[in-house]
PDB file of N, CA and C in Angstrom:
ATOM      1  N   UNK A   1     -74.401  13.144 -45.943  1.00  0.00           N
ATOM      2  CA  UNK A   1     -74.736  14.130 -44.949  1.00  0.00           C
ATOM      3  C   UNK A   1     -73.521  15.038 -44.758  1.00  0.00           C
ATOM      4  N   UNK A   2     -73.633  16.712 -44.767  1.00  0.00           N
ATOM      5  CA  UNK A   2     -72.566  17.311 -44.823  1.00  0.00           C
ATOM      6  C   UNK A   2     -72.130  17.262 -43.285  1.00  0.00           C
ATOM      7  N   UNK A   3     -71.149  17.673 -43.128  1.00  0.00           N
ATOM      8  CA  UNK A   3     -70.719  18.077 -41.663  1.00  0.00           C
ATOM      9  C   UNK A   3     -71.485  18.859 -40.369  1.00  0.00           C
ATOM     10  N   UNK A   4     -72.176  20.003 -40.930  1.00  0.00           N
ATOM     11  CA  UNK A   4     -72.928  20.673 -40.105  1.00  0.00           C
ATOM     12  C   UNK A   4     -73.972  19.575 -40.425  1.00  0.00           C
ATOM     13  N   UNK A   5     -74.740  19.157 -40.433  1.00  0.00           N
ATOM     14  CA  UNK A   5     -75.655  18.576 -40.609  1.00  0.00           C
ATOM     15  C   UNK A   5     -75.880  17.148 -39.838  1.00  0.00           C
ATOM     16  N   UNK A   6     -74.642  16.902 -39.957  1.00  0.00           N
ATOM     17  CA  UNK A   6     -74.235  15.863 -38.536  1.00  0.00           C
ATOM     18  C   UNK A   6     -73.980  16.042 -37.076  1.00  0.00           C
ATOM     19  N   UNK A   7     -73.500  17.072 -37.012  1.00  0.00           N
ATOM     20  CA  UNK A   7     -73.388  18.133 -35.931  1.00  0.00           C
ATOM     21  C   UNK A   7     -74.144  18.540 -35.582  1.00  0.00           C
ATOM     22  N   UNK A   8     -75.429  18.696 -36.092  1.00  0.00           N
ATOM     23  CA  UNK A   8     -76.369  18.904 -35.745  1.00  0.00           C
ATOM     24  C   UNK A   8     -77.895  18.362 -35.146  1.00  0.00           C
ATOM     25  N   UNK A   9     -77.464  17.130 -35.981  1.00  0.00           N
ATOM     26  CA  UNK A   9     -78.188  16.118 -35.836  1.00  0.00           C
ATOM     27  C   UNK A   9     -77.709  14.964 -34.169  1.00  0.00           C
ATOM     28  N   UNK A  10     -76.366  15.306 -34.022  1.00  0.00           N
ATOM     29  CA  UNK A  10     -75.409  14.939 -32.549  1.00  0.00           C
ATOM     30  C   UNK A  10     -75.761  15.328 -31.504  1.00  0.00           C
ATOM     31  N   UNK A  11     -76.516  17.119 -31.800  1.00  0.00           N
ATOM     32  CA  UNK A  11     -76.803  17.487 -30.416  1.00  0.00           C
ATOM     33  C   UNK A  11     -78.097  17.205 -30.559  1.00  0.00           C
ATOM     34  N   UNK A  12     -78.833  16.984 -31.633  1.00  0.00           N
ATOM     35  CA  UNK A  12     -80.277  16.645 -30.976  1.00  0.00           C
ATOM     36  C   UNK A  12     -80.303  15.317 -30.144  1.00  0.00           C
ATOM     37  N   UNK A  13     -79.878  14.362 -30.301  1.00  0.00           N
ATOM     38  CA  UNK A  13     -79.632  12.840 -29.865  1.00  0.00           C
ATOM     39  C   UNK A  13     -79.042  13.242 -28.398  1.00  0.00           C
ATOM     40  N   UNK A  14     -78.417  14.587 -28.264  1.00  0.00           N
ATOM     41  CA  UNK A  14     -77.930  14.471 -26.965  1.00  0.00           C
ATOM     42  C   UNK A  14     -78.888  15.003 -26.214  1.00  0.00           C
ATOM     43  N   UNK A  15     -79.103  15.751 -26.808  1.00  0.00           N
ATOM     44  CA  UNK A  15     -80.589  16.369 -26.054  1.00  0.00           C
ATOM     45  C   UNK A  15     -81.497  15.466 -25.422  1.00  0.00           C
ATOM     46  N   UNK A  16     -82.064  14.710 -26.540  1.00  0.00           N
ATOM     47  CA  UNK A  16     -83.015  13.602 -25.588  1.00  0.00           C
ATOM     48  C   UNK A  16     -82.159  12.503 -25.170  1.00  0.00           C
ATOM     49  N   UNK A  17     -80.781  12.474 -25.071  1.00  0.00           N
ATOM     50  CA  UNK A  17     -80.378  11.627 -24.153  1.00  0.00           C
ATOM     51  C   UNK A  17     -80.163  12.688 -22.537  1.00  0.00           C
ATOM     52  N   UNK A  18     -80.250  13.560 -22.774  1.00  0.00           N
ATOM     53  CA  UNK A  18     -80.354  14.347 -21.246  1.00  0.00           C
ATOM     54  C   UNK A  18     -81.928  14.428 -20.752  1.00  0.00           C
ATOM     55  N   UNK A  19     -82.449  14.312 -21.374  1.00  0.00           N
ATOM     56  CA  UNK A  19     -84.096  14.824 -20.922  1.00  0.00           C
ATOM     57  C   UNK A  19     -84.801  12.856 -20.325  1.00  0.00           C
ATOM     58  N   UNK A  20     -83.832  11.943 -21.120  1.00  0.00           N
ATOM     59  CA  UNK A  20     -84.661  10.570 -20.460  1.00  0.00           C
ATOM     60  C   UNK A  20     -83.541   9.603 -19.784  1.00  0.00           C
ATOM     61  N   UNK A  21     -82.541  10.478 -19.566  1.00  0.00           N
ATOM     62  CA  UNK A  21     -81.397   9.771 -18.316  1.00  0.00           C
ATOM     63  C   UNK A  21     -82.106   9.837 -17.374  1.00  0.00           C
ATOM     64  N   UNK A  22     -81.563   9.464 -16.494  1.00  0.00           N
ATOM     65  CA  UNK A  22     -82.089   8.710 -15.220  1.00  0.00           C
ATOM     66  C   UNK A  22     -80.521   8.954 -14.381  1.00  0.00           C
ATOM     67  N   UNK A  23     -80.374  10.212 -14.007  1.00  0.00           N
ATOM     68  CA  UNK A  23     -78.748  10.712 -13.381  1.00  0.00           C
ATOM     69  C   UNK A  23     -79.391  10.443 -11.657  1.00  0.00           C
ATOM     70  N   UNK A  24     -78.104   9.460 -11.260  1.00  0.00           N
ATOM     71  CA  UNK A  24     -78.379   9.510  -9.239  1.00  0.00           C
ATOM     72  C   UNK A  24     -77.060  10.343  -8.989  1.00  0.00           C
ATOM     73  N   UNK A  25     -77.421  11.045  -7.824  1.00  0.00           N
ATOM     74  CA  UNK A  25     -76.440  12.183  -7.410  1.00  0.00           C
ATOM     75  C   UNK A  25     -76.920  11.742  -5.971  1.00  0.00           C
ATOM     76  N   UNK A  26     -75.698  11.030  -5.473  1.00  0.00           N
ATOM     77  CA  UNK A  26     -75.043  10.241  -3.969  1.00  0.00           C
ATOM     78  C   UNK A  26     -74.220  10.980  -3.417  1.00  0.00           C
ATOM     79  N   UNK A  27     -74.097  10.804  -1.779  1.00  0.00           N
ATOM     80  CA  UNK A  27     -73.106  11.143  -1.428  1.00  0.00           C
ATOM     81  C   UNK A  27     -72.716   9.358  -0.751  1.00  0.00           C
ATOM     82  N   UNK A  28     -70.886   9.398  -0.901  1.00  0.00           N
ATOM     83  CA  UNK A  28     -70.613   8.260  -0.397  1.00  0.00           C
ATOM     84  C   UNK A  28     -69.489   8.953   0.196  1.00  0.00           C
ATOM     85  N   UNK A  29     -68.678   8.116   1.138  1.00  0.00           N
ATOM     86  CA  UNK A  29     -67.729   7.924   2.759  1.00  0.00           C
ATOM     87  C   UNK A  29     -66.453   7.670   2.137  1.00  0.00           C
ATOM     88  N   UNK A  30     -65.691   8.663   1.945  1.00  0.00           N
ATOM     89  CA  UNK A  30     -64.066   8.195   1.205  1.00  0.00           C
ATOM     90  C   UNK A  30     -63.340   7.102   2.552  1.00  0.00           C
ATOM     91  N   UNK A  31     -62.092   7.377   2.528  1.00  0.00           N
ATOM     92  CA  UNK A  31     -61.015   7.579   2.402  1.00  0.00           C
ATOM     93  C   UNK A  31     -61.086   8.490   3.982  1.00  0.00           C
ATOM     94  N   UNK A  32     -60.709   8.029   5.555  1.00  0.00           N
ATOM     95  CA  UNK A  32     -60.647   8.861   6.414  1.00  0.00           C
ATOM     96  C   UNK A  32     -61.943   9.853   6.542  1.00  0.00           C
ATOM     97  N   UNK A  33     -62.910   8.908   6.460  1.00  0.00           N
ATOM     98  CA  UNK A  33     -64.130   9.596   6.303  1.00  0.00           C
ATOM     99  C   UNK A  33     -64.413  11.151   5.751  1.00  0.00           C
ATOM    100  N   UNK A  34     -64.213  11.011   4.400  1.00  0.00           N
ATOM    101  CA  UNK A  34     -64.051  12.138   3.541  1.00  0.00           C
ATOM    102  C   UNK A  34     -65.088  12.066   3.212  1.00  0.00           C
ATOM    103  N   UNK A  35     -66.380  13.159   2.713  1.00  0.00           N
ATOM    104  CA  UNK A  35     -67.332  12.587   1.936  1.00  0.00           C
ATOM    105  C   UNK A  35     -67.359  13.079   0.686  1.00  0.00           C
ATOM    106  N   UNK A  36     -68.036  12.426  -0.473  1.00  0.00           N
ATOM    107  CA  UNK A  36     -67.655  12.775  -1.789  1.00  0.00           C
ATOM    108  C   UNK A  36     -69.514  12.756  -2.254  1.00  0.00           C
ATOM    109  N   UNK A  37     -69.353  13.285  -3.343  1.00  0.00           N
ATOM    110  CA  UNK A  37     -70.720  13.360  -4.249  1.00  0.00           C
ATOM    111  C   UNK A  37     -70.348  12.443  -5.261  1.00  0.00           C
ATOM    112  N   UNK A  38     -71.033  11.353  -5.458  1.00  0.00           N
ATOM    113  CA  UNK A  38     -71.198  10.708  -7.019  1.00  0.00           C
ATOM    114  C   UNK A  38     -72.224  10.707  -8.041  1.00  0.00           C
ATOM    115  N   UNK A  39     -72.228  11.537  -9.253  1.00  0.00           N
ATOM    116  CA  UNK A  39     -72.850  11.213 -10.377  1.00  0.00           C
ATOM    117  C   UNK A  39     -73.013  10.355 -11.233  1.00  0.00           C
ATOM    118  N   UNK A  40     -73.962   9.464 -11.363  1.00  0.00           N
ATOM    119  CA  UNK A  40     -73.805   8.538 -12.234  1.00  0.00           C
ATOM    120  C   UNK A  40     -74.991   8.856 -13.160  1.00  0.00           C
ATOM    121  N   UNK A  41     -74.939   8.113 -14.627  1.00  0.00           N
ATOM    122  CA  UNK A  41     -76.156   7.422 -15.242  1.00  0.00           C
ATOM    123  C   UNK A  41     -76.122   8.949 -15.840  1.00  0.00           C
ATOM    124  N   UNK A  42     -75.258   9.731 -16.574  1.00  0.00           N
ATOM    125  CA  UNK A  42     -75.227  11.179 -17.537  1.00  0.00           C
ATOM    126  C   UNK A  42     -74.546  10.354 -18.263  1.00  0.00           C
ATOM    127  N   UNK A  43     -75.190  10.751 -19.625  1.00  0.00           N
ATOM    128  CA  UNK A  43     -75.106   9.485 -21.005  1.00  0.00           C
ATOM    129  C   UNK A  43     -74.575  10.844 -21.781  1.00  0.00           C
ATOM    130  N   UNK A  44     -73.094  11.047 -21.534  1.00  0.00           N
ATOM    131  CA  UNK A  44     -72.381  12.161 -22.705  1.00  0.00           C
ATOM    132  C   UNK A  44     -71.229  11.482 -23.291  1.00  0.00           C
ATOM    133  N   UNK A  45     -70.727  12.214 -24.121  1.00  0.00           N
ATOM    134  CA  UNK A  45     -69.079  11.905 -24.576  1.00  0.00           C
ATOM    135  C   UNK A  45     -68.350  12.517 -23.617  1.00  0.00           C
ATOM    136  N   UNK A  46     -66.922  11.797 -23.720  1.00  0.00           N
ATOM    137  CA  UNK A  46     -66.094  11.876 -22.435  1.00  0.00           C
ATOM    138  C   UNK A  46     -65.877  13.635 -22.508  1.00  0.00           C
ATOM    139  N   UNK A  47     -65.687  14.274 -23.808  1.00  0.00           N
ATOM    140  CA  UNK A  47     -65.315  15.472 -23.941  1.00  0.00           C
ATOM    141  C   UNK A  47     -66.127  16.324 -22.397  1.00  0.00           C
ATOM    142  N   UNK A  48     -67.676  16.036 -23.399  1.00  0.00           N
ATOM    143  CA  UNK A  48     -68.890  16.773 -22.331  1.00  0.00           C
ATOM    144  C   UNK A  48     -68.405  16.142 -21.173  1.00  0.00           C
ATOM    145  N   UNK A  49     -68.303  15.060 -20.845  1.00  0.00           N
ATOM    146  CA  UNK A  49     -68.311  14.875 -18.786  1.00  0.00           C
ATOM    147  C   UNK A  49     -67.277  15.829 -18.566  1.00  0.00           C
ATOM    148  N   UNK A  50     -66.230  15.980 -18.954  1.00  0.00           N
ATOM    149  CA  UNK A  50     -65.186  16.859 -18.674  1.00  0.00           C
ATOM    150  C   UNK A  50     -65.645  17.968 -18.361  1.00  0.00           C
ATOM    151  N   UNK A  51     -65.996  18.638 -19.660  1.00  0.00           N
ATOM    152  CA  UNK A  51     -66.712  19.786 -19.813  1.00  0.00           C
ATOM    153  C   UNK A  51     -67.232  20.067 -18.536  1.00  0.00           C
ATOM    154  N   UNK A  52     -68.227  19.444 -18.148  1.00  0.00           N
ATOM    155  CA  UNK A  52     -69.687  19.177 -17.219  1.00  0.00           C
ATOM    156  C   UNK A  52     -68.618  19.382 -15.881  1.00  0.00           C
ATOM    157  N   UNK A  53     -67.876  18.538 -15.442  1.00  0.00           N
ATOM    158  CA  UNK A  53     -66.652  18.502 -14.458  1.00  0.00           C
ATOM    159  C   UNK A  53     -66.272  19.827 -14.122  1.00  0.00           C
ATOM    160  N   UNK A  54     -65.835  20.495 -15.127  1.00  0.00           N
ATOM    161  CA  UNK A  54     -64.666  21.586 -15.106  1.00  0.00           C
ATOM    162  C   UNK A  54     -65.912  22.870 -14.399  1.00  0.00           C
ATOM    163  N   UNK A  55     -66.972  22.568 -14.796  1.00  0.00           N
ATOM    164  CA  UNK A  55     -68.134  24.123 -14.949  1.00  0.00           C
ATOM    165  C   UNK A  55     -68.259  23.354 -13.519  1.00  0.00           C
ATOM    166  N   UNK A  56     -68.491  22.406 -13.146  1.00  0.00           N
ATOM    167  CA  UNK A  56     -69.160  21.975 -11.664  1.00  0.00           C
ATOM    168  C   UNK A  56     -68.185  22.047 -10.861  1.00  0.00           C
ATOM    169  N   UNK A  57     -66.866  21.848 -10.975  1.00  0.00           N
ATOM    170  CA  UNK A  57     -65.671  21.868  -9.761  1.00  0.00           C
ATOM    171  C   UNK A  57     -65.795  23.554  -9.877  1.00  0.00           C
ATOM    172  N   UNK A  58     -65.799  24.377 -10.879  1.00  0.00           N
ATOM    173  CA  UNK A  58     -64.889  25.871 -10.595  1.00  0.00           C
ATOM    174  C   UNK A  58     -66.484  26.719 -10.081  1.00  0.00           C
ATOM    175  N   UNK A  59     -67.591  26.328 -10.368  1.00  0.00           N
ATOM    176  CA  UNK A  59     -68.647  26.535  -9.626  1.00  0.00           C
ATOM    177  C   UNK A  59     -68.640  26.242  -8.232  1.00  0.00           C
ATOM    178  N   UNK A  60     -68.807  25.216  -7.656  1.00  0.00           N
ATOM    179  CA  UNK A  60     -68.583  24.809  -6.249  1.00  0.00           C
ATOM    180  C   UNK A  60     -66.937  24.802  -5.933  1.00  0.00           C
ATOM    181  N   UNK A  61     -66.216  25.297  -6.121  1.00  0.00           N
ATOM    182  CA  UNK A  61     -64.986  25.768  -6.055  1.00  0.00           C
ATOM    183  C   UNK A  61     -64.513  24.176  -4.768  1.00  0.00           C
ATOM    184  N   UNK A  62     -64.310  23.230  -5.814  1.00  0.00           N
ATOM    185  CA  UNK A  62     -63.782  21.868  -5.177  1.00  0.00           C
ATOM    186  C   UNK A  62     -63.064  20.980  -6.217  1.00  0.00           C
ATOM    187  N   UNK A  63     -62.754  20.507  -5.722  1.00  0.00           N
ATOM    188  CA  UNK A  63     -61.664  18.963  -6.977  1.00  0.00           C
ATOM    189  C   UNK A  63     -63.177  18.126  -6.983  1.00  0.00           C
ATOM    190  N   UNK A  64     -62.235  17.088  -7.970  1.00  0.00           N
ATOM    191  CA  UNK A  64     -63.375  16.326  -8.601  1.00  0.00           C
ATOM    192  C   UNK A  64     -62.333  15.525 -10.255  1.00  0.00           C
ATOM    193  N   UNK A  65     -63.368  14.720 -10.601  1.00  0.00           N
ATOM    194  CA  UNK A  65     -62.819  13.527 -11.516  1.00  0.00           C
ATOM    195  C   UNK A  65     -63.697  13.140 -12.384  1.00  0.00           C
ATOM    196  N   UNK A  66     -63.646  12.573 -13.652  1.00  0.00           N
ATOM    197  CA  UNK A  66     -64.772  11.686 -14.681  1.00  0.00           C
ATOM    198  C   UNK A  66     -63.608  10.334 -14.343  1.00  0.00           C
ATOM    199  N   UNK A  67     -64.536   9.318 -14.222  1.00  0.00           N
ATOM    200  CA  UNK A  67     -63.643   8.263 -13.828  1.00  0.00           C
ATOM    201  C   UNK A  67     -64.996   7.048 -14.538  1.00  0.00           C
ATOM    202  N   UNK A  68     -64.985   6.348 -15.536  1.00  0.00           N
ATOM    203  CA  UNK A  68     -65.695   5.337 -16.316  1.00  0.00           C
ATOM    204  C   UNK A  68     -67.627   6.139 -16.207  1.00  0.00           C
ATOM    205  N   UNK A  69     -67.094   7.338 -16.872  1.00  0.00           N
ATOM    206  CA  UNK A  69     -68.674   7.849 -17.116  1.00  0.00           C
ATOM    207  C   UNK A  69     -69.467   8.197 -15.539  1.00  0.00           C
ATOM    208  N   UNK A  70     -68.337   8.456 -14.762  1.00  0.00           N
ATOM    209  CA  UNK A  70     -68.762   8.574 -13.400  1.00  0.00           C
ATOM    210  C   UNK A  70     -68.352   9.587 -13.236  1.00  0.00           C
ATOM    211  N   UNK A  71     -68.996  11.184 -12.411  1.00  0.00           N
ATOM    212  CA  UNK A  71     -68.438  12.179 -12.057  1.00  0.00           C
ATOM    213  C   UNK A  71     -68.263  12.420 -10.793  1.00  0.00           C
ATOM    214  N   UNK A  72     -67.187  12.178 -10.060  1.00  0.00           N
ATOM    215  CA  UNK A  72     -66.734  12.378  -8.885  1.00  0.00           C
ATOM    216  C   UNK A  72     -66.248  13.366  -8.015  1.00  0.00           C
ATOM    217  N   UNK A  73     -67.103  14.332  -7.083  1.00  0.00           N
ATOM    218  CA  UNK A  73     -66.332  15.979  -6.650  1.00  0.00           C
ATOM    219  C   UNK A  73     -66.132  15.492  -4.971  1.00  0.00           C
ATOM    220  N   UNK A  74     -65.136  16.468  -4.847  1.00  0.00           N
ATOM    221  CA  UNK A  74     -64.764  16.583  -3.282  1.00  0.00           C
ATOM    222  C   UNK A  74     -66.057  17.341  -2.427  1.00  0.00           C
ATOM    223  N   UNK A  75     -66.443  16.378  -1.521  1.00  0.00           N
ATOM    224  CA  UNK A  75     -67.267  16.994  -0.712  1.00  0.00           C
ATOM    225  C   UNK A  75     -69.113  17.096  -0.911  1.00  0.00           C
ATOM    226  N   UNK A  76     -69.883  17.420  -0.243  1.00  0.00           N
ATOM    227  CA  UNK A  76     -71.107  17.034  -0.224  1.00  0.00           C
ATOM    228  C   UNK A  76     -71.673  18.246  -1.044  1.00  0.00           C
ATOM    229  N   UNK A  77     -71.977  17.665  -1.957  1.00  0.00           N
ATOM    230  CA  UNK A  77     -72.690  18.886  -2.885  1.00  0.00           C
ATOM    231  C   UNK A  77     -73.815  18.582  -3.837  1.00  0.00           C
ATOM    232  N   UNK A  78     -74.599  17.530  -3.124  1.00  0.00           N
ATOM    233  CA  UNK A  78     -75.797  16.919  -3.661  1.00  0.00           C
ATOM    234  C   UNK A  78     -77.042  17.562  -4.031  1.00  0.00           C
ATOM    235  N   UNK A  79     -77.385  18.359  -3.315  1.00  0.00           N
ATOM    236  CA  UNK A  79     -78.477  19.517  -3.545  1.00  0.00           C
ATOM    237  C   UNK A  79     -78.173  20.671  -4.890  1.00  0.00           C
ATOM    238  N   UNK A  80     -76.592  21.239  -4.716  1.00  0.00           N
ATOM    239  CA  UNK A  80     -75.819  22.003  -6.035  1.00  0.00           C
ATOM    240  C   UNK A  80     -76.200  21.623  -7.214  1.00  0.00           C
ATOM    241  N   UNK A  81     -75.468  20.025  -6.859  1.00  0.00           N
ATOM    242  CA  UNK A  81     -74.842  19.625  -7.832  1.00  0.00           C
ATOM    243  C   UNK A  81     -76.388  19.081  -8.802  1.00  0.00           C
ATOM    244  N   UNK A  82     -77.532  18.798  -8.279  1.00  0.00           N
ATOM    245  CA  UNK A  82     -78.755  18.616  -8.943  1.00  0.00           C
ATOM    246  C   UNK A  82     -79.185  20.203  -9.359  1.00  0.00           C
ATOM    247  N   UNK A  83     -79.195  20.833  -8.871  1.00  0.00           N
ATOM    248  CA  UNK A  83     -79.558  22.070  -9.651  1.00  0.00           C
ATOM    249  C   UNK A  83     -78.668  22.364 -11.123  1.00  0.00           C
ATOM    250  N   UNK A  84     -77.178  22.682 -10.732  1.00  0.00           N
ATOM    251  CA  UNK A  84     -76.402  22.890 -11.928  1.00  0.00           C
ATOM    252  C   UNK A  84     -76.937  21.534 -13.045  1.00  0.00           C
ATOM    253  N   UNK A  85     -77.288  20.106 -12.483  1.00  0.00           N
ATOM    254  CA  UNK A  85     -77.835  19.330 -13.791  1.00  0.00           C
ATOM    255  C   UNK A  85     -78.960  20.064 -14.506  1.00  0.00           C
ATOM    256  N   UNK A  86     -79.665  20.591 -13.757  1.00  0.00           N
ATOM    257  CA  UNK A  86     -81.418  21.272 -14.214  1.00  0.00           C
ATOM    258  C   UNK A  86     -80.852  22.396 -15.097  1.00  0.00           C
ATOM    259  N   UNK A  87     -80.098  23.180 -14.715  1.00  0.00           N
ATOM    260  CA  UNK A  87     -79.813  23.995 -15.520  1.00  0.00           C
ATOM    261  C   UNK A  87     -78.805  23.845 -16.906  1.00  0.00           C
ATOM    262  N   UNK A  88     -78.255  22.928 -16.705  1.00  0.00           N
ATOM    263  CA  UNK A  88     -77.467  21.866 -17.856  1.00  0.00           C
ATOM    264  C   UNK A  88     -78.461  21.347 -18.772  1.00  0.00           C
ATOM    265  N   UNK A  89     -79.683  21.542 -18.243  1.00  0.00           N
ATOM    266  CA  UNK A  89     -81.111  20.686 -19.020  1.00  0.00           C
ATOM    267  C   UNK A  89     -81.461  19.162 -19.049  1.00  0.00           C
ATOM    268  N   UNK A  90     -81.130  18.639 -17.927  1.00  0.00           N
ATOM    269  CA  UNK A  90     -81.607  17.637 -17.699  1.00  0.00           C
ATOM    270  C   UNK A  90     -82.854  17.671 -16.917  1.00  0.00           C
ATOM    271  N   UNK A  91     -84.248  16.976 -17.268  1.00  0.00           N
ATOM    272  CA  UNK A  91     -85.439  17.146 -16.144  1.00  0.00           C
ATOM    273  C   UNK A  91     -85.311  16.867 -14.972  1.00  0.00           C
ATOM    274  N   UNK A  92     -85.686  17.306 -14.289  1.00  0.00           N
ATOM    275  CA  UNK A  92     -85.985  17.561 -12.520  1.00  0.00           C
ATOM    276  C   UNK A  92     -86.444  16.182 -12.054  1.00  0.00           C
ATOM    277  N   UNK A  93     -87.304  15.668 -13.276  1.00  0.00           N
ATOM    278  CA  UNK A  93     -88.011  14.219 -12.597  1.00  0.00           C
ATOM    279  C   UNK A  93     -87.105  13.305 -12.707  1.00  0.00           C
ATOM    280  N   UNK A  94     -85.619  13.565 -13.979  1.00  0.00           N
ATOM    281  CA  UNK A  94     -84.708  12.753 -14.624  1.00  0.00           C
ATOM    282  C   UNK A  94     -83.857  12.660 -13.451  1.00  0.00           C
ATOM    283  N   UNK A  95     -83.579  13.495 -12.265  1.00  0.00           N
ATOM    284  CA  UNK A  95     -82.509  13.165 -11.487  1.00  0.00           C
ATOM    285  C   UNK A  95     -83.046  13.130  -9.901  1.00  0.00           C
ATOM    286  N   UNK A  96     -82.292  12.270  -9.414  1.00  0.00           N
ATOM    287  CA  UNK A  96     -82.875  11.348  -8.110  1.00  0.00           C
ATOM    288  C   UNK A  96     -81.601  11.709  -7.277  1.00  0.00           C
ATOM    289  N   UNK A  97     -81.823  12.586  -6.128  1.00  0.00           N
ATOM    290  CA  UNK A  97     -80.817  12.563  -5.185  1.00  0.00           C
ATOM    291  C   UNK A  97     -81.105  11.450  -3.912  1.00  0.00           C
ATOM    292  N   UNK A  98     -79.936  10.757  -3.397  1.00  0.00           N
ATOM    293  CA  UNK A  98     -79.863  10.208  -2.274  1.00  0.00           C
ATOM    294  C   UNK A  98     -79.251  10.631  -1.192  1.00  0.00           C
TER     295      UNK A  98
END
């Protein structure tokens, strides 16, 4: 298999790993009652969570972390932060806010 051809074949696999994840987008109670948003259950390479991180912190203009396939932002941004997934292309039915 040549190179493009693997590469290509990478993003299809990612594709339907975004369309049949099952992503929960929480808010939980830091630290001096800080509240934070947690993403879990987005099945990427660490590159993409980054990626995914960097477009979602400078969008909602907040800090934030990938910490063991977990995406972690400052502050309550649960409603956002499920839209920017939809538009990332994950299904609407695929992500469950609490």
């Amino acid at each position: 298999m040549s190179k493009d051809q693997d590469e290509g074949f990478q993003d299809i696999l990612a594709e339907l790993d975004r369309e049949e994840a099952r992503v929960k987008v929480r808010m939980e109670m830091r630290r001096f009652g800080k509240p934070t948003t947690v993403i879990e259950g987005i099945k990427m390479s660490e590159k993409d969570m980054h990626d995914l991180s960097s477009k979602m912190k400078r969008s909602l203009a907040t800090g934030g972390t990938v910490k063991d396939g977990i995406l972690i932002l400052q502050g309550d941004h649960r409603e956002a932060a499920a839209r920017m997934l939809k538009e990332q292309g994950f299904s609407e039915s695929s992500i469950e806010v609490i």
